[in-house]
Protein backbone atom coordinates (compact mmCIF):
# COMPACT_ATOMS: atom_id res chain seq x y z
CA UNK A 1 0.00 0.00 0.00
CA UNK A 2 1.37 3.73 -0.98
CA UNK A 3 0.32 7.09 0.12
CA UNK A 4 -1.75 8.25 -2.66
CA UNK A 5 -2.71 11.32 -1.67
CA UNK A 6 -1.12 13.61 -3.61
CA UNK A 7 -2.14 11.98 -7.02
CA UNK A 8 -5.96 11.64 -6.15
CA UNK A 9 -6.35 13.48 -9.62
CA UNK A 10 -4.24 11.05 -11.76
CA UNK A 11 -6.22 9.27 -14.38
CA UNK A 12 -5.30 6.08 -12.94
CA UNK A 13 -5.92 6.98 -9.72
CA UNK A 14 -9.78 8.57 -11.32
CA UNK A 15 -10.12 5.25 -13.08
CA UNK A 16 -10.41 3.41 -9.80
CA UNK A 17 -12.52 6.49 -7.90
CA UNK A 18 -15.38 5.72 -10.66
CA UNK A 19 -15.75 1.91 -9.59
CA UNK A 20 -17.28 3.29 -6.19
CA UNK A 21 -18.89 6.21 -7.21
CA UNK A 22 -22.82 6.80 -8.37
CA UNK A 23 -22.74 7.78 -12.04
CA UNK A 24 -19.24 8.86 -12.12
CA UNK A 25 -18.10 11.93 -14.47
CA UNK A 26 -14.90 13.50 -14.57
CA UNK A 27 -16.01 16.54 -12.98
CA UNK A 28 -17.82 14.96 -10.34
CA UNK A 29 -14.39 12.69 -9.90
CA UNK A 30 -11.86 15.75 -9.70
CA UNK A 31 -14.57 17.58 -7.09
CA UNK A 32 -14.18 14.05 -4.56
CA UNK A 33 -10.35 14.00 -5.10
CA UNK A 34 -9.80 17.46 -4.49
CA UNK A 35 -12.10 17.54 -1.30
CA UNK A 36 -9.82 14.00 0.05
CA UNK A 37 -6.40 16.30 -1.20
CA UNK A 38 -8.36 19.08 1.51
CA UNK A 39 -9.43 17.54 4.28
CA UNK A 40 -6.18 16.56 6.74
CA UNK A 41 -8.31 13.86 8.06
CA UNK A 42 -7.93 11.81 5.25
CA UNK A 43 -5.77 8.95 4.15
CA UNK A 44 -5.23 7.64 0.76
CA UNK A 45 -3.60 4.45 -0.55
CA UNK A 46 -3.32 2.51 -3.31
CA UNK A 47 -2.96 -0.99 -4.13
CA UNK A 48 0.42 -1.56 -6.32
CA UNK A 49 0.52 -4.62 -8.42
CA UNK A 50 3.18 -4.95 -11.28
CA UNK A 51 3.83 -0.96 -10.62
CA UNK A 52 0.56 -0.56 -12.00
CA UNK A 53 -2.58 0.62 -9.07
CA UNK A 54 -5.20 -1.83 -9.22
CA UNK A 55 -6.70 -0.58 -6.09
CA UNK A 56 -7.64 2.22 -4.09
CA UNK A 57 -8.78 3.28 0.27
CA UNK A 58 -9.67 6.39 0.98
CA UNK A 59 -9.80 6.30 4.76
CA UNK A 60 -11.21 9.28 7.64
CA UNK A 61 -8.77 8.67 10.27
CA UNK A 62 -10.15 11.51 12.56
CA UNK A 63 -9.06 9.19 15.91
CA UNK A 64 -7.27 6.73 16.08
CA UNK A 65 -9.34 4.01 17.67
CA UNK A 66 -11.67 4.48 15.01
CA UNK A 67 -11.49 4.16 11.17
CA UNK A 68 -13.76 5.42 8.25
CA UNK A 69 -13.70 4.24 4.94
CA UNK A 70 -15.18 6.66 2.43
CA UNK A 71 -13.97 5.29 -0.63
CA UNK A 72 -12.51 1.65 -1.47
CA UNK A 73 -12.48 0.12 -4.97
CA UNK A 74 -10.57 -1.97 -7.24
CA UNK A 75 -10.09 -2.47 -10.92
CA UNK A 76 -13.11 -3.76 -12.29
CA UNK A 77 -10.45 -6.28 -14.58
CA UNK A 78 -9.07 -7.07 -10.82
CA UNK A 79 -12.00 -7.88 -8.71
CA UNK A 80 -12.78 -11.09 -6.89
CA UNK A 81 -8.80 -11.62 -6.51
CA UNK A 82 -8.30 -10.92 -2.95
CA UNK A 83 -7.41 -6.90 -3.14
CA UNK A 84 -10.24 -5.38 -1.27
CA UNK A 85 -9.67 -7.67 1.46
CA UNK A 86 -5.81 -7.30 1.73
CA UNK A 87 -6.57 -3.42 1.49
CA UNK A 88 -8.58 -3.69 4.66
CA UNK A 89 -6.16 -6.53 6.35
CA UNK A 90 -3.31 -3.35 5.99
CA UNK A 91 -5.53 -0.98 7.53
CA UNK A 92 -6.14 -3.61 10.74
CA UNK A 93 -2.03 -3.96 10.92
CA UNK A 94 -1.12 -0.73 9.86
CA UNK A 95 -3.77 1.82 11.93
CA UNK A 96 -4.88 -1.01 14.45
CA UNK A 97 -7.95 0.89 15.30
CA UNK A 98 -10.33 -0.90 17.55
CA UNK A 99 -12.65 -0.51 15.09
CA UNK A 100 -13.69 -0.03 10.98
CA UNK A 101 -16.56 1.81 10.02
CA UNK A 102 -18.00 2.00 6.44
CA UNK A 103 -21.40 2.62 4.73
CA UNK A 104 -22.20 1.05 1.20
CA UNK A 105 -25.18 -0.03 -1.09
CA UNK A 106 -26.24 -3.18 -2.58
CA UNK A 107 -23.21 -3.31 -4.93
CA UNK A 108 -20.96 -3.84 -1.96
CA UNK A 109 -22.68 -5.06 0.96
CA UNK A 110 -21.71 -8.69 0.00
CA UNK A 111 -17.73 -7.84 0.04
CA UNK A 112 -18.13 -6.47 3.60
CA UNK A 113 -20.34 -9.31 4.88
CA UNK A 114 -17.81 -11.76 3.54
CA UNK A 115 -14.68 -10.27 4.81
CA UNK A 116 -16.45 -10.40 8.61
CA UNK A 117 -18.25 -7.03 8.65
CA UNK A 118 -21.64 -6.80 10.58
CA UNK A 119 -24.09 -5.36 8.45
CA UNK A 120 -26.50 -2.88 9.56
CA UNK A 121 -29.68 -1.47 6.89
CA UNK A 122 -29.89 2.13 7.00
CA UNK A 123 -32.87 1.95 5.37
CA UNK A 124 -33.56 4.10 1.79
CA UNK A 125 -31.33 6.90 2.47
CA UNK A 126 -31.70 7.54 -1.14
CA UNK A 127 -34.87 7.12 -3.41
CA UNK A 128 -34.73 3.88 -3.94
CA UNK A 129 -31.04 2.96 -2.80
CA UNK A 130 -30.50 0.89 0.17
CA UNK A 131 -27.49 1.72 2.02
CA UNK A 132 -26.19 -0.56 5.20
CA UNK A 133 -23.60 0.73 7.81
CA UNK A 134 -20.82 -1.74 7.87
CA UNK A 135 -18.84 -2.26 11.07
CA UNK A 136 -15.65 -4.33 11.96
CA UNK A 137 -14.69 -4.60 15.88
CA UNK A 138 -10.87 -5.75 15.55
CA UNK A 139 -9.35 -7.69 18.15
C-alpha cells in the first residue's frame, strides 16, 4: 500500500474512484479528489501490483481508535482476486484501530459481509437505494 494522496487526480488513480462512485463523471471525480487532497483527516492508498494501481482506500482517520472508509475500490479487470480484502487486512495492521466503520449499497454489501463485517440497513437513504452501515470490531 502507498500514500496516494497527492495523485488523487491522476487518471489512474480517477479510473479506480469511478468503480465506487454513483454515475461517475470526470467533474464529479476531480470535485471528490480534491475535497480528500483538503481535508487533513484523510488517508489515501493505493494498491500496487506490477507498478501498476489496481486498487484504491480512501480512509477518515479523525481518531485513532476508530477508522472510516469513504472510498474503497478496485479495478473492475481485478475484482474477486483478494485486493479489497488485503486493502482492509493493511488498515487492521497498519492503523490497528479498535474498530472499521464503512457505509455502502447493494453493490458492496456482500464484500463487507464476507470479509467479517456486521451489516447494519440504513434503510432508503436515497430514493430507492438501500445503504447498510458496515462495522468491523478488531481484536
Amino acid at each position: 500500500m502507498i500514500d496516494i494522496k497527492e495523485n488523487l487526480k491522476t487518471k489512474d488513480i480517477l479510473t479506480i474512484l469511478a468503480q465506487s462512485t454513483y454515475m461517475p463523471t470526470e467533474e464529479k471525480l476531480n470535485a471528490r479528489a480534491q475535497r480528500y487532497m483538503d481535508d487533513d483527516r484523510v488517508i489515501a492508498l493505493g494498491a500496487n501490483i506490477d507498478d501498476k494501481f489496481c486498487g484504491i482506500v480512501i480512509l477518515n482517520y479523525e481518531e485513532s481508535y476508530r477508522v472510516e472508509i469513504l472510498d474503497i475500490a478496485v479495478l473492475k479487470e481485478r475484482q474477486h482476486q483478494g485486493i479489497g480484502h488485503q486493502m482492509i487486512k493493511c488498515i487492521k495492521e497498519f492503523y490497528k484501530p479498535a474498530c472499521i466503520l464503512a457505509e455502502t449499497d447493494d453493490d458492496a454489501v456482500g464484500f463487507y459481509r464476507k470479509i467479517g463485517f456486521e451489516v447494519n440497513s440504513l434503510g432508503e437513504k436515497y430514493p430507492g437505494i438501500i445503504r447498510y452501515e458496515c462495522k468491523y470490531t478488531c481484536e
